[in-house]
Protein backbone atom coordinates (compact mmCIF):
# COMPACT_ATOMS: atom_id res chain seq x y z
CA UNK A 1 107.31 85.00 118.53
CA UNK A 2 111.05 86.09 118.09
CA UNK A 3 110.41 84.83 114.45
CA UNK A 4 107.22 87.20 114.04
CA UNK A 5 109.16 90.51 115.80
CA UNK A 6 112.49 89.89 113.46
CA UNK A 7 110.33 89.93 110.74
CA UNK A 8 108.08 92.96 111.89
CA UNK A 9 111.51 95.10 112.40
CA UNK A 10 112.61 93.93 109.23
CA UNK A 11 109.87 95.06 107.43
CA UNK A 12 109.76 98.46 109.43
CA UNK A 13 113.59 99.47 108.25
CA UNK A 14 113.30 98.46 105.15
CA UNK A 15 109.76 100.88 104.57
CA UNK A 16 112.10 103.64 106.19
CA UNK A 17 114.97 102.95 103.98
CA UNK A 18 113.18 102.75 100.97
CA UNK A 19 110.88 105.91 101.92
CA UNK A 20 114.08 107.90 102.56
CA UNK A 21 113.77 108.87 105.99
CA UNK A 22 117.10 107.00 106.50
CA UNK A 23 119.53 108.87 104.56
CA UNK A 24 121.99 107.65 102.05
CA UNK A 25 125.08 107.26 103.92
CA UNK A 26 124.02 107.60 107.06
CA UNK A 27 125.62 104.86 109.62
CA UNK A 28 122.72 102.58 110.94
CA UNK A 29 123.24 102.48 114.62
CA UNK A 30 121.84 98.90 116.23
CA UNK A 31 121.34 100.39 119.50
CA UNK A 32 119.43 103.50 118.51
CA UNK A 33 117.61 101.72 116.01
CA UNK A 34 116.22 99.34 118.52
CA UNK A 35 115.61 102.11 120.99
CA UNK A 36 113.29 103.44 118.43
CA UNK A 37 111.81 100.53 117.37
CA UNK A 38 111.17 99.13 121.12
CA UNK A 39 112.94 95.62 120.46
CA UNK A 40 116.12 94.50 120.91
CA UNK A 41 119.31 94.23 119.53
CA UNK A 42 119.00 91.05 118.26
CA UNK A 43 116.46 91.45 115.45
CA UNK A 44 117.83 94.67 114.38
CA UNK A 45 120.94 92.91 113.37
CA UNK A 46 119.11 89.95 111.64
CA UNK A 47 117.30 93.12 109.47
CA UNK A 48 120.32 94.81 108.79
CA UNK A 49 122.37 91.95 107.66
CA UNK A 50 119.01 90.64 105.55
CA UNK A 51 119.12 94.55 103.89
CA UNK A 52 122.38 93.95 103.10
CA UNK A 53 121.85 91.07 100.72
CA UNK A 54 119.43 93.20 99.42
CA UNK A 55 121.75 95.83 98.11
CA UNK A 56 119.83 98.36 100.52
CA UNK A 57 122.82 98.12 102.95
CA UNK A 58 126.48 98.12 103.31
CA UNK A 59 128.90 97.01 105.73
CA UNK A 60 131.99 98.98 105.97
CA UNK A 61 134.87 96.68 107.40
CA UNK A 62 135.53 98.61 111.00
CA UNK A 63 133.21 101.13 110.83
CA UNK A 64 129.36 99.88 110.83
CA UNK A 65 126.32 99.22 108.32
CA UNK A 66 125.45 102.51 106.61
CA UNK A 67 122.63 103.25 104.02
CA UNK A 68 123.65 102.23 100.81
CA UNK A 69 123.08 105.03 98.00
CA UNK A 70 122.18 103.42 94.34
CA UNK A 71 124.89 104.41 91.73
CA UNK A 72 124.00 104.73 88.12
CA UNK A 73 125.22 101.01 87.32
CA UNK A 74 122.66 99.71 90.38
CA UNK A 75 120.35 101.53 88.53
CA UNK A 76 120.77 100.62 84.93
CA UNK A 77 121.09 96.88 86.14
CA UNK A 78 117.88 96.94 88.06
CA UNK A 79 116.50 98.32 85.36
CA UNK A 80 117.31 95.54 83.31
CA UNK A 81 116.59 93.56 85.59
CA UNK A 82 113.18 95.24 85.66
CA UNK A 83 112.70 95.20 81.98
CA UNK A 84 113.18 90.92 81.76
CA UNK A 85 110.80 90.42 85.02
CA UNK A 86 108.42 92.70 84.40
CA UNK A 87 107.84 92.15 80.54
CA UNK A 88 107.28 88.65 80.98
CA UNK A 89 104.99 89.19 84.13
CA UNK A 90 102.56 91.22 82.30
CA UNK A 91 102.44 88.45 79.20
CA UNK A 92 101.16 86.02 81.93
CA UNK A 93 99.29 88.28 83.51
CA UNK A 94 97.39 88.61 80.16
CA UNK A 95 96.58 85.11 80.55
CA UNK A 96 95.92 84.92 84.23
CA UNK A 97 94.04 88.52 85.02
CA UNK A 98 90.55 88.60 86.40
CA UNK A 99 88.37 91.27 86.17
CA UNK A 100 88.58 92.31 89.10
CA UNK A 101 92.31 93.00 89.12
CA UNK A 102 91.62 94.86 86.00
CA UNK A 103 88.96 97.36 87.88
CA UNK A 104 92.23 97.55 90.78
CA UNK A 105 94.10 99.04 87.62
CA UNK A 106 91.98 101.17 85.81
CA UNK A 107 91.36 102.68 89.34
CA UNK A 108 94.92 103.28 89.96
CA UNK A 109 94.63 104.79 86.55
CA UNK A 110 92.17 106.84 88.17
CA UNK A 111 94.50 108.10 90.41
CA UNK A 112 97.24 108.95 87.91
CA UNK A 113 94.72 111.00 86.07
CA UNK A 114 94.15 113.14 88.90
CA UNK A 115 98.10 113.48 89.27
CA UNK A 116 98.01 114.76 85.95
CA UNK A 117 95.70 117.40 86.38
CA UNK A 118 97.41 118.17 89.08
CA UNK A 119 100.63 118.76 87.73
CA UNK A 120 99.08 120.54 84.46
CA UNK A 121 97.88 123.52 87.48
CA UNK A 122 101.32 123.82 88.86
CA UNK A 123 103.74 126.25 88.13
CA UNK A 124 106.10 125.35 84.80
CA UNK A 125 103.86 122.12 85.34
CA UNK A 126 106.54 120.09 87.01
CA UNK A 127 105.57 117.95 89.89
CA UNK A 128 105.98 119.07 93.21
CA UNK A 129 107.47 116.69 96.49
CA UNK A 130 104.06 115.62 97.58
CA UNK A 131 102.86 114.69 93.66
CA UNK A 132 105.60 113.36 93.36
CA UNK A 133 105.57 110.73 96.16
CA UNK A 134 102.01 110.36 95.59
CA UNK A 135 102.74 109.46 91.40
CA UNK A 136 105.26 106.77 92.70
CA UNK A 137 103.11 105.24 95.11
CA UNK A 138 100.81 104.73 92.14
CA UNK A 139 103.62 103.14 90.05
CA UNK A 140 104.56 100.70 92.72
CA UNK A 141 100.81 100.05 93.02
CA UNK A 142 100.46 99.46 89.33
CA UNK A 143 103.36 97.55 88.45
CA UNK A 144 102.78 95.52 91.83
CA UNK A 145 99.55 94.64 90.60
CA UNK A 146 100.40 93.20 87.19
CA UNK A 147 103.00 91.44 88.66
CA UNK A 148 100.27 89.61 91.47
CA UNK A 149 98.14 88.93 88.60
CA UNK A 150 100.66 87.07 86.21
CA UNK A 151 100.11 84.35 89.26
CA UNK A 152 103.96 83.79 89.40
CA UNK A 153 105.26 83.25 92.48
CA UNK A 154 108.81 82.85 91.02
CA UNK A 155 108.41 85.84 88.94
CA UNK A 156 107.04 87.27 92.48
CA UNK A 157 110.08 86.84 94.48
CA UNK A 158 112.46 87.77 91.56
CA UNK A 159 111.22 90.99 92.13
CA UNK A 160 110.87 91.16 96.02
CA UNK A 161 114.37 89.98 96.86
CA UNK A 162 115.46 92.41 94.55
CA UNK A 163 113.40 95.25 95.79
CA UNK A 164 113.80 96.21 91.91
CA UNK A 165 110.64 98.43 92.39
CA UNK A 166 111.68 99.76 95.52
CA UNK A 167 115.26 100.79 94.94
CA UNK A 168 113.89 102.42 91.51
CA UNK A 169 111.10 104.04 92.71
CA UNK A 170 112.64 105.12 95.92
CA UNK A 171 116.06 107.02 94.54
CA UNK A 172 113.65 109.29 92.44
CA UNK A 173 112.20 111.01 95.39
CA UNK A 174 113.35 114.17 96.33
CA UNK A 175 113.59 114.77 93.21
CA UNK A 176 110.37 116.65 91.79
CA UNK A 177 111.65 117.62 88.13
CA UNK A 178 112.01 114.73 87.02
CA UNK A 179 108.00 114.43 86.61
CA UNK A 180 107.38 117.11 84.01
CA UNK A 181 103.31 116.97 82.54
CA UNK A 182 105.15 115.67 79.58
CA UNK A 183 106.58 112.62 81.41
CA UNK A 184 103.27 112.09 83.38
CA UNK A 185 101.38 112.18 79.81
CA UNK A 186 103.57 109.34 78.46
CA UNK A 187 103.21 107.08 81.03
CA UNK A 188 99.48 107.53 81.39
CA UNK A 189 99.60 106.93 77.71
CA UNK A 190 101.64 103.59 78.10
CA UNK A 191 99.60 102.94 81.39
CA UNK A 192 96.52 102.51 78.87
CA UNK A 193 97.79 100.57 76.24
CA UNK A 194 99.22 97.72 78.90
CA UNK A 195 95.95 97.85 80.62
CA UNK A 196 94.26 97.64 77.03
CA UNK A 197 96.32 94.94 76.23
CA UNK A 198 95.68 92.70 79.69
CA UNK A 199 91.94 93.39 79.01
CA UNK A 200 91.89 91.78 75.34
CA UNK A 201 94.46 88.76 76.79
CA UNK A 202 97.25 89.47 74.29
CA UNK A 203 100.11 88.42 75.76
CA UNK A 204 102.67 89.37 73.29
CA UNK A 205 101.21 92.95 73.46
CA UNK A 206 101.22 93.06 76.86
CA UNK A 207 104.80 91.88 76.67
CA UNK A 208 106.18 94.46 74.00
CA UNK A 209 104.24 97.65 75.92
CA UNK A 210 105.56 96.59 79.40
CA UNK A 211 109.07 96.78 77.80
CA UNK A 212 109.43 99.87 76.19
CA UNK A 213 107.51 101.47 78.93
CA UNK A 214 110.25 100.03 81.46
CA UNK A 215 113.09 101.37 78.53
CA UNK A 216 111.35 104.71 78.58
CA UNK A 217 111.76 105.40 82.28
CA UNK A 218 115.54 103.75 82.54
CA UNK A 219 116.28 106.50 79.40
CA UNK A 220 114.64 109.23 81.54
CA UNK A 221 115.73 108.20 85.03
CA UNK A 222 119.51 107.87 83.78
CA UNK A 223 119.73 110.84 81.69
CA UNK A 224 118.65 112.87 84.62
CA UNK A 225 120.89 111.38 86.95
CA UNK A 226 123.68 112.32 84.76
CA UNK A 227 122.54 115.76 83.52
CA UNK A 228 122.48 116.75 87.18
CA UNK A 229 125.37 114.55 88.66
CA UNK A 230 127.45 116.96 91.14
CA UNK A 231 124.54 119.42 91.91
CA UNK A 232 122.17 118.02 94.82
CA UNK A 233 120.44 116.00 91.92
C-alpha cells in the first residue's frame, strides 16, 4: 500500500510541476505539500528526491528542494535528446502501427485542425493561454502516441525518465506568442506527412519527417527564448 500511495503522490507533483501550477523557483515545502496532498511526509520526500533525478527538481545545500526552471542548454539538450528518440521511434512505429493507432492520430489531427481555426479568428492570429495549453496537450498526445506504437519499451522509458516531452512542452506555457497561425500551419503540415508516412510503413520517411519536425520546433522554441530573454518571456 505505502508502495501504491508513494507512487500516487509522485505522480500528482510531478502533473503539477509540469502543468506549472508550481512555480519555477518556488521552495517545495514537505510539510505543506503533504498537507495538501493528505499523506504523509514520507512519500513526499521519496517524490521529491525521484523529481530530482529527473531534472524537474533541485536541492539547494541548506536551504530546501525548489522547482527547477529549464535553462536554454536543458532545453537544447532535451531537444537533442528528443530529436535521436523520437526519430527512431517513429521509423519503428512505421513498422509496428496498427490501424487503429493510426485513427488515434488522425483524430488528434482532428483536434489540431480545430486549433487552427481557432487561432486564424483571433486577434493578430496568435494563440491565446487556453489554445495554447490545449495545442500542447495535443502534441504530447501525438508524439506520445507514435512513441507507444513503435512497441519500444526501451525507447519508452528513454523518454519517460527524461520527461523530454514534458519539460519541453511544459516551459512553453505561459507563453501564447510563440504559437503564431504560421507556426500552427507548419506543424499541421509536418503532422500530415509523419502520419502519411506511418500509414504507407516507410520507415526511413517516417524517420527523416520526425527529425526535422523536432529541428523545427528546437529553432523556434530557442530563438524565442532568446529574443525575449530579460522581459517576462
Amino acid at each position: 500500500m505505502q508502495e501504491t500511495l508513494s507512487e500516487k503522490t509522485y505522480r500528482e507533483l510531478r502533473r503539477k510541476l509540469l502543468a506549472g501550477e508550481l512555480q519555477a523557483g518556488s521552495q517545495l515545502v514537505n510539510r505543506s505539500l503533504a498537507q495538501e496532498m493528505s499523506v504523509s511526509l514520507a512519500p513526499v520526500r521519496e517524490a521529491i528526491n525521484r523529481l530530482a533525478t529527473e531534472g524537474l527538481v533541485e536541492h539547494v545545500p541548506g536551504a530546501g528542494a525548489f522547482v527547477r526552471k529549464p535553462s536554454q542548454q536543458d532545453l537544447d539538450e532535451l531537444y537533442v535528446l528528443r530529436e535521436a528518440v523520437e526519430s527512431c521511434a517513429a521509423a519503428e512505429a512505421a513498422r509496428n502501427i496498427t490501424q487503429r493507432q493510426l485513427d488515434a492520430l488522425d483524430e488528434v489531427r482532428r483536434e489540431f485542425d480545430g486549433l487552427v481555426a481557432d487561432i486564424r479568428r483571433l486577434k493578430g492570429q496568435t494563440a491565446t493561454d487556453a489554445v495554447l495549453d490545449r495545442w500542447l496537450d495535443c502534441e504530447e498526445r501525438f508524439h506520445s502516441a507514435i512513441v507507444a506504437a513503435a512497441r519500444n519499451r526501451l525507447l519508452a522509458k528513454v523518454i519517460d525518465d527524461y520527461t523530454a516531452l514534458g519539460q519541453v512542452f511544459g516551459v512553453q506555457r505561459q507563453r501564447a506568442a510563440i504559437l503564431t497561425l504560421a507556426v500552427a500551419e507548419q506543424t499541421c503540415e509536418d503532422h500530415a506527412a509523419i502520419v502519411d508516412a506511418l500509414r504507407r510503413r516507410d520507415a526511413d520517411a517516417a524517420h527523416k519527417l520526425m527529425s526535422t519536425h523536432i529541428q523545427r520546433g528546437r529553432k523556434m522554441v530557442l530563438d524565442y527564448m532568446r529574443d525575449h530573454r530579460g522581459n517576462g518571456g
